[in-house]
Protein backbone atom coordinates (compact mmCIF):
# COMPACT_ATOMS: atom_id res chain seq x y z
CA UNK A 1 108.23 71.84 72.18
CA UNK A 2 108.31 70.63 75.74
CA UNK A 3 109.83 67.07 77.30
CA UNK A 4 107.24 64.90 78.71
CA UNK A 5 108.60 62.71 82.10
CA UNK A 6 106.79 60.15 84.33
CA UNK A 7 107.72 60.34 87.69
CA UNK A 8 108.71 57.26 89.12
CA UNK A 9 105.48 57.80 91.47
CA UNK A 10 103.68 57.74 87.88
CA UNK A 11 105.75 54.95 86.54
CA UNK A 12 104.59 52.87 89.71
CA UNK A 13 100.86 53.97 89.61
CA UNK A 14 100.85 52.68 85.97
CA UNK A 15 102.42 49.61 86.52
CA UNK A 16 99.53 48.99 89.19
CA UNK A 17 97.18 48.96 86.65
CA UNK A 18 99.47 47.14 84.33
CA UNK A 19 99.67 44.42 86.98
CA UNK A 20 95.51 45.20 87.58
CA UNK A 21 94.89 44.39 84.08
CA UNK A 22 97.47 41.97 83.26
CA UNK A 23 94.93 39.54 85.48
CA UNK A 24 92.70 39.03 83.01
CA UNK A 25 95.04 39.87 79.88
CA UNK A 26 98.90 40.09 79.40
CA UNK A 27 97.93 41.69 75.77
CA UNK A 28 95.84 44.09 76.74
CA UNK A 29 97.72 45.38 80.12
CA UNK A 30 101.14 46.28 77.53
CA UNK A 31 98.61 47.83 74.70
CA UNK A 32 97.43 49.96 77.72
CA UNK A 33 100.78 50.77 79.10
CA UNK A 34 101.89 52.32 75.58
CA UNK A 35 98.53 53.57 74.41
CA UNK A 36 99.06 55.25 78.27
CA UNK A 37 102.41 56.99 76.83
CA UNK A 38 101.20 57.88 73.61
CA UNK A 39 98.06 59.60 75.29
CA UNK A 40 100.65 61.93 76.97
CA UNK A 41 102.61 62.52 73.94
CA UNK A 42 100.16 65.00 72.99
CA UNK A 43 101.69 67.18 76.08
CA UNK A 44 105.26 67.97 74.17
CA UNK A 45 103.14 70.19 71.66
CA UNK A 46 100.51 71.31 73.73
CA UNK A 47 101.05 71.38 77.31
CA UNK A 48 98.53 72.84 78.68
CA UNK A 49 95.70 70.91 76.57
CA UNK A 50 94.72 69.53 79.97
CA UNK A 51 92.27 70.73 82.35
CA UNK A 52 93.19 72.37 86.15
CA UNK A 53 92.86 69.08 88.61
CA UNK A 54 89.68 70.76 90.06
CA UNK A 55 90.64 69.39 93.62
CA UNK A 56 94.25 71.32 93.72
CA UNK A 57 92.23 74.26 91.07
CA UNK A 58 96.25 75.69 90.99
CA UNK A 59 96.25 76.04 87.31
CA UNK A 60 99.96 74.40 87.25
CA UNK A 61 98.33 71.13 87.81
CA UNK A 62 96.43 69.94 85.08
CA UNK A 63 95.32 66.32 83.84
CA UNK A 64 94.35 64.42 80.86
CA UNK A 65 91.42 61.84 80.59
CA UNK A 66 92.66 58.13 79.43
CA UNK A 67 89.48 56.07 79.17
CA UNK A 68 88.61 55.51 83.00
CA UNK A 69 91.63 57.05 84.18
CA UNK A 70 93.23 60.67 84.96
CA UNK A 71 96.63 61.09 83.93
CA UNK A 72 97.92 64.53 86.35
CA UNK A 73 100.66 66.62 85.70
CA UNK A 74 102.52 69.76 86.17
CA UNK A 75 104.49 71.80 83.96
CA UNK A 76 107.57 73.39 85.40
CA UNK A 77 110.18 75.22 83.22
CA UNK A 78 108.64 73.93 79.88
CA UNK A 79 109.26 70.09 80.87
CA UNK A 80 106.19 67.90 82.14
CA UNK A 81 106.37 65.92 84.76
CA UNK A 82 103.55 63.59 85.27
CA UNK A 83 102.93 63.21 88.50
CA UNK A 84 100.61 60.38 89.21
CA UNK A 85 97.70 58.60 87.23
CA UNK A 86 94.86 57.43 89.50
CA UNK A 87 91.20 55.56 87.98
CA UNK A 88 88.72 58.61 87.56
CA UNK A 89 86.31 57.18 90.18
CA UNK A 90 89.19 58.49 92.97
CA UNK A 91 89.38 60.95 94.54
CA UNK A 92 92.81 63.07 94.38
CA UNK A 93 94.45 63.89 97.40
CA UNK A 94 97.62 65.90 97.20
């Protein structure tokens, strides 16, 4: 079983949408925040569920679709480390 840990580049990229969301709803930016976290819990039983981030196509960077959003990490020594989580109209640039 692997450990699963946001970056604080991660952290801060979800509490952008947080804040993005929180706008319009206080409710719905926290249930996205933890439904956010539970979407990567998956990762500590199967990390490489995944696909390979076609822009790096390194198959130790993968990502995980969250509604409109890509959730990107790496796996090194069995521990994740998400790395950033950008809307899935972007455009990753390493």
């Amino acid at each position: 079983m692997s450990t699963v840990i946001w970056t604080q580049a991660a952290l801060d990229d979800l509490a952008g949408i947080r804040d993005f969301i929180a706008r319009d709803s206080v409710y719905y930016a926290e249930k996205f925040v933890d439904d956010a976290f539970k979407a990567t819990e998956q990762l500590e039983v199967f990390p490489e569920t995944g696909r390979v981030i076609p822009e790096r196509n390194d198959s130790g960077f993968r990502e995980i679709i969250f509604g409109s959003y890509r959730i990107m990490y790496t796996i090194i020594d069995g521990i994740v480390y998400v790395i950033t989580m950008i809307h899935g109209m972007r455009i990753y640039h390493p």
